[in-house]
C-alpha atoms as a PDB file:
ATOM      1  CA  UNK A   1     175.681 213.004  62.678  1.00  0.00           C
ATOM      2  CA  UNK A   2     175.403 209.215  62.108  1.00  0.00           C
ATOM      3  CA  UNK A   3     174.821 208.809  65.833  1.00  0.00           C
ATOM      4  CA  UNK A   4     172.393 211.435  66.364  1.00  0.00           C
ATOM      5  CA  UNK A   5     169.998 209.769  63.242  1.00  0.00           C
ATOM      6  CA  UNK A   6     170.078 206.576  64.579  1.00  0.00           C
ATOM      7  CA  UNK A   7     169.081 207.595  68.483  1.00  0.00           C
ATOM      8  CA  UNK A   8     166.243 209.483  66.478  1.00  0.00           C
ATOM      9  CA  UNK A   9     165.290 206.639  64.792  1.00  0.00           C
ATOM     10  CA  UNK A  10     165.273 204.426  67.560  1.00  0.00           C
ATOM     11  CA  UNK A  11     162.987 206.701  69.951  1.00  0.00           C
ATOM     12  CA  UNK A  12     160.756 206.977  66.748  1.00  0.00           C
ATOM     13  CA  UNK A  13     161.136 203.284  66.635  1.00  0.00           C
ATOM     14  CA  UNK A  14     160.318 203.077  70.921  1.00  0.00           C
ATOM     15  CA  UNK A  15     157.208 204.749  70.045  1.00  0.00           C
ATOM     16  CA  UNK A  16     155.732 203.219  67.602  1.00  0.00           C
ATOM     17  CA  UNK A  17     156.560 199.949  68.597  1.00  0.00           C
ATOM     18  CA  UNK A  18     156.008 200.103  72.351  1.00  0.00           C
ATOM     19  CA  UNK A  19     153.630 203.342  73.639  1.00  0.00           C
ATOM     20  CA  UNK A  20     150.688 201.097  73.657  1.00  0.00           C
ATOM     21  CA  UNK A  21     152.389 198.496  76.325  1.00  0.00           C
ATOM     22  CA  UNK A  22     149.441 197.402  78.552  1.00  0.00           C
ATOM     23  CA  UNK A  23     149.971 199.039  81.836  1.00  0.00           C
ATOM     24  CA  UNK A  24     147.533 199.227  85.381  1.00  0.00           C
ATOM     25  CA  UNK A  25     145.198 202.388  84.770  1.00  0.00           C
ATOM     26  CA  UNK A  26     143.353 202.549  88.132  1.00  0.00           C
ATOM     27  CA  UNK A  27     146.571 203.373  90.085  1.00  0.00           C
ATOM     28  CA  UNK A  28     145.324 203.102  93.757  1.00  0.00           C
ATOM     29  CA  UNK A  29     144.974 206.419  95.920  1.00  0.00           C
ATOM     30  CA  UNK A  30     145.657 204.774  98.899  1.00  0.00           C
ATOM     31  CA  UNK A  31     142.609 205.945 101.745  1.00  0.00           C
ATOM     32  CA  UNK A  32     142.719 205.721 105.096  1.00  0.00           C
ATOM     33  CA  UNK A  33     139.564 203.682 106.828  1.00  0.00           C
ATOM     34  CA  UNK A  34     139.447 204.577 110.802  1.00  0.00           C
ATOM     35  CA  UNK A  35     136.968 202.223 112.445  1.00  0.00           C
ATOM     36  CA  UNK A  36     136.017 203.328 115.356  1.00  0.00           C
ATOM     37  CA  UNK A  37     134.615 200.530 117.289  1.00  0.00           C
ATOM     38  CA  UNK A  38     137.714 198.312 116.800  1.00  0.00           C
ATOM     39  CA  UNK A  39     140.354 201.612 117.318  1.00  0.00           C
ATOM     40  CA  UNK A  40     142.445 200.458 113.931  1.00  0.00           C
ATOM     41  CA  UNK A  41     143.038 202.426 110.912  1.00  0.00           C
ATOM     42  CA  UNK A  42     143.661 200.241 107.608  1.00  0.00           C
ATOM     43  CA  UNK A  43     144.171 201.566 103.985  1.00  0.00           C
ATOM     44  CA  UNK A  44     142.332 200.560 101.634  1.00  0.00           C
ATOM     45  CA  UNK A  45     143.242 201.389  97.152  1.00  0.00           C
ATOM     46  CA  UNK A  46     140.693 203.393  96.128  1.00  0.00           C
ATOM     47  CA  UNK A  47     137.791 206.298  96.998  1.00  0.00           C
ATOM     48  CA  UNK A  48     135.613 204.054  95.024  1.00  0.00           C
ATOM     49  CA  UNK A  49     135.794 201.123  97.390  1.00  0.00           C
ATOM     50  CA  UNK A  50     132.348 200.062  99.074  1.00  0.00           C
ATOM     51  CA  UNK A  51     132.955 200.051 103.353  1.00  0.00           C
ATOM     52  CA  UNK A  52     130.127 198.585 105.155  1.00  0.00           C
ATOM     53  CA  UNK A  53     130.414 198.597 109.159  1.00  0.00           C
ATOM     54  CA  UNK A  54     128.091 195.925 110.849  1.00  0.00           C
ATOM     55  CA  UNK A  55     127.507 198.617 113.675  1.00  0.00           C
ATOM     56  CA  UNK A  56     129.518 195.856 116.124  1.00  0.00           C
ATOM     57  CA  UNK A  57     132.945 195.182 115.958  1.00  0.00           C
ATOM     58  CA  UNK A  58     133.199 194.446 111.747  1.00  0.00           C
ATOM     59  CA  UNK A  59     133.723 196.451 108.984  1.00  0.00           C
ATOM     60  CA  UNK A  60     134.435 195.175 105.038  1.00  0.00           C
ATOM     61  CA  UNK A  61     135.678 197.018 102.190  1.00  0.00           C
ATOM     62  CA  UNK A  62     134.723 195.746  98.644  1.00  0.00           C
ATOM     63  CA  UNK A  63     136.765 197.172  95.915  1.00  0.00           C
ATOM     64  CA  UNK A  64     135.405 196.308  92.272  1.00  0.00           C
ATOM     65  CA  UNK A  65     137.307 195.353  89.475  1.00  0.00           C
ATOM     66  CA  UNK A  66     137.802 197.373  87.017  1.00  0.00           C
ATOM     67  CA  UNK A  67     136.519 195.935  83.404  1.00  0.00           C
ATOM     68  CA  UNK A  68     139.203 198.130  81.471  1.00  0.00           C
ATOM     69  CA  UNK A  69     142.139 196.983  83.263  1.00  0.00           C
ATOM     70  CA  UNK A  70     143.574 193.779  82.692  1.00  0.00           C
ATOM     71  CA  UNK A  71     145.548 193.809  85.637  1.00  0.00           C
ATOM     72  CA  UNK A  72     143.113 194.784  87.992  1.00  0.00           C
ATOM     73  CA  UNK A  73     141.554 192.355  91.005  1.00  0.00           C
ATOM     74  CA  UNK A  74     138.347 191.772  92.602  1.00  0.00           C
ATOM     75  CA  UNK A  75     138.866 191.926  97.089  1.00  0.00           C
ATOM     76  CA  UNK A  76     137.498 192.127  99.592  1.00  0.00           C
ATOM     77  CA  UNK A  77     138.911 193.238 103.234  1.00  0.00           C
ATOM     78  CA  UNK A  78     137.142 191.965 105.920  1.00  0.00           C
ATOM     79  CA  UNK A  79     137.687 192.938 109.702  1.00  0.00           C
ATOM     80  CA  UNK A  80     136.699 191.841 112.828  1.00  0.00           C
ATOM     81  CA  UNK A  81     137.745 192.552 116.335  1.00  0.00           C
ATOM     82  CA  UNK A  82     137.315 190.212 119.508  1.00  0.00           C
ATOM     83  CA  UNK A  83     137.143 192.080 123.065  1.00  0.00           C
ATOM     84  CA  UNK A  84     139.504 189.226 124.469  1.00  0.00           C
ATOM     85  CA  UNK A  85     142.763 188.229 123.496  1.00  0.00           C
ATOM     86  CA  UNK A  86     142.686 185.217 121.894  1.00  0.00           C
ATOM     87  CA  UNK A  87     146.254 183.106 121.561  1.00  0.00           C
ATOM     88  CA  UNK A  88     146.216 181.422 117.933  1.00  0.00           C
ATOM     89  CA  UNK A  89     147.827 177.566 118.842  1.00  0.00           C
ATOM     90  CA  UNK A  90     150.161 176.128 116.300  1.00  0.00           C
ATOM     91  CA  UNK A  91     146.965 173.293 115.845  1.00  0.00           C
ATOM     92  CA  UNK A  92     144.683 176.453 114.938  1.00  0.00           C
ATOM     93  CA  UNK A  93     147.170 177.927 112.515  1.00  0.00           C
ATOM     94  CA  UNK A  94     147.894 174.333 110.662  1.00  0.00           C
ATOM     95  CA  UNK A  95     144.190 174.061 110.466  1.00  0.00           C
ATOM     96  CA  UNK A  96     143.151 177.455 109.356  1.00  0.00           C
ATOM     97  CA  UNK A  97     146.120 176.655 106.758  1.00  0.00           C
ATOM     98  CA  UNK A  98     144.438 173.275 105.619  1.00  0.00           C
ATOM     99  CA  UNK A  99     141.278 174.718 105.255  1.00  0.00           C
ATOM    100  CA  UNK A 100     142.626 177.532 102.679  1.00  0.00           C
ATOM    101  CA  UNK A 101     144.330 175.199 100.772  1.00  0.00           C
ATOM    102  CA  UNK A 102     141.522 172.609 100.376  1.00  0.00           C
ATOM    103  CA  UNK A 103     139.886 175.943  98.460  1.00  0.00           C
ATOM    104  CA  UNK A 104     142.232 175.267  95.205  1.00  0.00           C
ATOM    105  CA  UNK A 105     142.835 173.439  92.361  1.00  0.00           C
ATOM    106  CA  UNK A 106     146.750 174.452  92.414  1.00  0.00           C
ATOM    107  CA  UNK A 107     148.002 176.331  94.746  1.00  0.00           C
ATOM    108  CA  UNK A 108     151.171 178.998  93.519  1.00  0.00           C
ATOM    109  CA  UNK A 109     151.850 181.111  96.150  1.00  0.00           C
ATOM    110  CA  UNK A 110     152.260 180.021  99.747  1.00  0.00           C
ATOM    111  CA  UNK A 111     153.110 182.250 102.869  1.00  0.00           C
ATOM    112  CA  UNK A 112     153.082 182.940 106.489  1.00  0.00           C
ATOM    113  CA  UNK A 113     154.261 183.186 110.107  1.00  0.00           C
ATOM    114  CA  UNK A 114     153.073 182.168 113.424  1.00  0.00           C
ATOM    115  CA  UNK A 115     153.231 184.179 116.538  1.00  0.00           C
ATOM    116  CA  UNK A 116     156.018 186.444 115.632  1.00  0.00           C
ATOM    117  CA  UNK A 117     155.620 190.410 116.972  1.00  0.00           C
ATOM    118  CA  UNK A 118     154.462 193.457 115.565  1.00  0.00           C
ATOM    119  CA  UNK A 119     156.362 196.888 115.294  1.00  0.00           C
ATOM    120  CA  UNK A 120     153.723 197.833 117.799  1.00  0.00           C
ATOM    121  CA  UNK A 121     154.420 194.726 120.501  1.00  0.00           C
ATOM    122  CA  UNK A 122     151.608 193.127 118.861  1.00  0.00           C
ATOM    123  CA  UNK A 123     152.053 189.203 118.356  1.00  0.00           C
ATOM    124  CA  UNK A 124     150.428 188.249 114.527  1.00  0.00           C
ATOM    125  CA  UNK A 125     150.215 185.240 112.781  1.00  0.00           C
ATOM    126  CA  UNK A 126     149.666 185.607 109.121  1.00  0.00           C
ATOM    127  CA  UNK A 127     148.915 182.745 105.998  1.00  0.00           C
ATOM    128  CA  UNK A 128     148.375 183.521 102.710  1.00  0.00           C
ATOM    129  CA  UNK A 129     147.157 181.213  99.949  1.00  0.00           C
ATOM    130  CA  UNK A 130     146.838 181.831  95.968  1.00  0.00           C
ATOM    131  CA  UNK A 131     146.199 179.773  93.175  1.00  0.00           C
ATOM    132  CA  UNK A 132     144.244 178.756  90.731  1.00  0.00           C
ATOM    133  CA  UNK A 133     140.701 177.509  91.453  1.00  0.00           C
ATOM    134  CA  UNK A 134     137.991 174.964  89.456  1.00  0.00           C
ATOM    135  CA  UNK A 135     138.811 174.334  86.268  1.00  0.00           C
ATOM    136  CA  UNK A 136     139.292 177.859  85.294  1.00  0.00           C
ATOM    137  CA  UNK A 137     141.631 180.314  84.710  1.00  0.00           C
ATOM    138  CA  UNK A 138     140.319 182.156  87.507  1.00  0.00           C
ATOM    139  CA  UNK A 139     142.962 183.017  90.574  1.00  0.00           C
ATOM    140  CA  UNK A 140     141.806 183.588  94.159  1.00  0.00           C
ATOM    141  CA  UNK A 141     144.059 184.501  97.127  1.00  0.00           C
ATOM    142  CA  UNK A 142     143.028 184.115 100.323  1.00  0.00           C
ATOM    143  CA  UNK A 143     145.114 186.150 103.319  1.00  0.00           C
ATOM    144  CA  UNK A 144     144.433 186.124 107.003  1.00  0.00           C
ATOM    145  CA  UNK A 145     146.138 188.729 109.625  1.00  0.00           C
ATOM    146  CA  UNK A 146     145.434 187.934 113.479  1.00  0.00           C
ATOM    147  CA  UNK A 147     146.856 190.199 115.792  1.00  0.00           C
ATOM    148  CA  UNK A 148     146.367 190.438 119.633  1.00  0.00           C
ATOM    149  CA  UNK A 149     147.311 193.884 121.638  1.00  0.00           C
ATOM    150  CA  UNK A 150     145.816 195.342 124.237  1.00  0.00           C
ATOM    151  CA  UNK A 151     143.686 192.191 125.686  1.00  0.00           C
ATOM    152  CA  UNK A 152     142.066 192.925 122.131  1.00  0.00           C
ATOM    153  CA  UNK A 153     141.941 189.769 118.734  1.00  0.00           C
ATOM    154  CA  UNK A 154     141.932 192.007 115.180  1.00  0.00           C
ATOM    155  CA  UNK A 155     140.985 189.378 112.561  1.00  0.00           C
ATOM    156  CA  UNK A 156     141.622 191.112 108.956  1.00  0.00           C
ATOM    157  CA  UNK A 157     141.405 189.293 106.061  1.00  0.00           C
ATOM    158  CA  UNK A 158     141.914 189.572 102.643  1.00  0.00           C
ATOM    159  CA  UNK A 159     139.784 188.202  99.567  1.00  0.00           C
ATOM    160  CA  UNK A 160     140.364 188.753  96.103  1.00  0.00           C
ATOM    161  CA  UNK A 161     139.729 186.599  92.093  1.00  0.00           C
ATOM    162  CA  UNK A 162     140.952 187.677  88.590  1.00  0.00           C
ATOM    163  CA  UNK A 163     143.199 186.902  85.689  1.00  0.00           C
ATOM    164  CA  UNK A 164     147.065 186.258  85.903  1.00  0.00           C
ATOM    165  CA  UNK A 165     146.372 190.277  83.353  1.00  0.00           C
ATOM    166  CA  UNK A 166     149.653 191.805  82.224  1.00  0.00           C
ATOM    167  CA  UNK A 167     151.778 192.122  85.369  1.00  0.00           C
ATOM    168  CA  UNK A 168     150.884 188.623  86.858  1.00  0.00           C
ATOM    169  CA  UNK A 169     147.864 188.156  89.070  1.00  0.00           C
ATOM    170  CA  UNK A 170     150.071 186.649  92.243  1.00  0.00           C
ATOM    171  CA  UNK A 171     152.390 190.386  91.682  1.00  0.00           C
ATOM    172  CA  UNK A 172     149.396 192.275  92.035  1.00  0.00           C
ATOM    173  CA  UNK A 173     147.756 190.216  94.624  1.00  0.00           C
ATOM    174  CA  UNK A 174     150.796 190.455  96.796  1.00  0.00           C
ATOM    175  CA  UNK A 175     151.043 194.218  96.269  1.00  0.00           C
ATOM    176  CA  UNK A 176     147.874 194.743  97.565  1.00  0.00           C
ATOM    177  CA  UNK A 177     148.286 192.397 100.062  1.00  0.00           C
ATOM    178  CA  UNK A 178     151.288 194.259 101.346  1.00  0.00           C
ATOM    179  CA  UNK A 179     149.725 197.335 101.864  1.00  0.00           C
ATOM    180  CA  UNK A 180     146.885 196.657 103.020  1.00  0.00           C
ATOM    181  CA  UNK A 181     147.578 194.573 105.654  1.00  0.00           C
ATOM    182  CA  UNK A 182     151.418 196.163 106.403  1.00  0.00           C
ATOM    183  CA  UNK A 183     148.824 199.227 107.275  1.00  0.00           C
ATOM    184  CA  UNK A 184     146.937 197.882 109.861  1.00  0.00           C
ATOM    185  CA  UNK A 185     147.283 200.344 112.720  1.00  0.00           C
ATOM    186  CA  UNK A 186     146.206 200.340 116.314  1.00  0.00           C
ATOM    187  CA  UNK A 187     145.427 203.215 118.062  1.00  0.00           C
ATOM    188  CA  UNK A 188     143.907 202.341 121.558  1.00  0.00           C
END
């Protein structure tokens, strides 16, 4: 009887105490965006997001942050898609690197690969920069995706700011970052 009272009390205890943790309300829905001039498909969080296709070979997907989240992130996904396949050098990649990083006060996260292949037999080279940027407690992250296939050059990349929130803003960042980009798909 002694143990039954006290697990009562302590789930009376849980919920008090803890059913008004801070958690991410605007769970994403995950859509799919085909764009037809450039053949991909890429998914983007939610059916609120703003896509705007130049009418050439570029598309962009702003998704808005949501006020009433602390966790949730500004971004932008840009993409752009060459009719030639251009080979990234390692000189291109170190510069394109140098170039993001020169964009921070501090940077905290760090990543990439050069010229390794796709599931598809695609060869990508990916960087991806976050940090904190002038003077503020504002964090950016910066991530670029070049693949070649198919004699084509896909260009995505990935823009987003906000506040380090509940969850962390480099966790979040890299969540979206993950599936977005791990959805890139080409189908020519």
């Amino acid at each position: 009887m002694i143990c039954v009272s006290f697990f009562i009390m302590a789930v009376i205890f849980f919920l008090n105490n803890f059913s008004t943790l801070p958690f991410s309300r605007a769970l994403p829905t995950w859509e799919t965006f085909y764009d037809s001039n450039c053949q991909i498909t890429i998914k983007h969080p939610y059916t609120t997001d703003k896509i705007s296709q130049s009418g050439g070979s570029a598309f962009e997907i702003g998704i808005a942050k949501d006020i009433s989240d602390p966790d949730s992130i500004s971004m932008t996904v840009g993409g752009t898609c060459l009719p030639d396949s251009m080979p990234i050098t390692k000189e291109m990649y170190n510069l394109t690197l140098t170039s993001l990083k020169n964009n921070y006060e501090r940077i905290i996260h760090e990543d990439g690969s050069f010229n390794t292949t796709g599931p598809g037999g695609e060869i990508k080279n990916f960087i991806s920069i976050a940090g904190l940027i002038g003077g503020s407690d504002l964090l950016k992250g910066n991530s670029i995706l070049t693949s070649v296939k198919n004699n084509m050059t896909y260009i995505i990349k990935l823009n987003a700011t906000g506040e380090d929130g509940n969850s962390g803003f480099i966790n979040n960042y890299k969540y979206f970052e993950d599936n977005i980009l791990g959805s890139l798909n080409f189908n020519n």
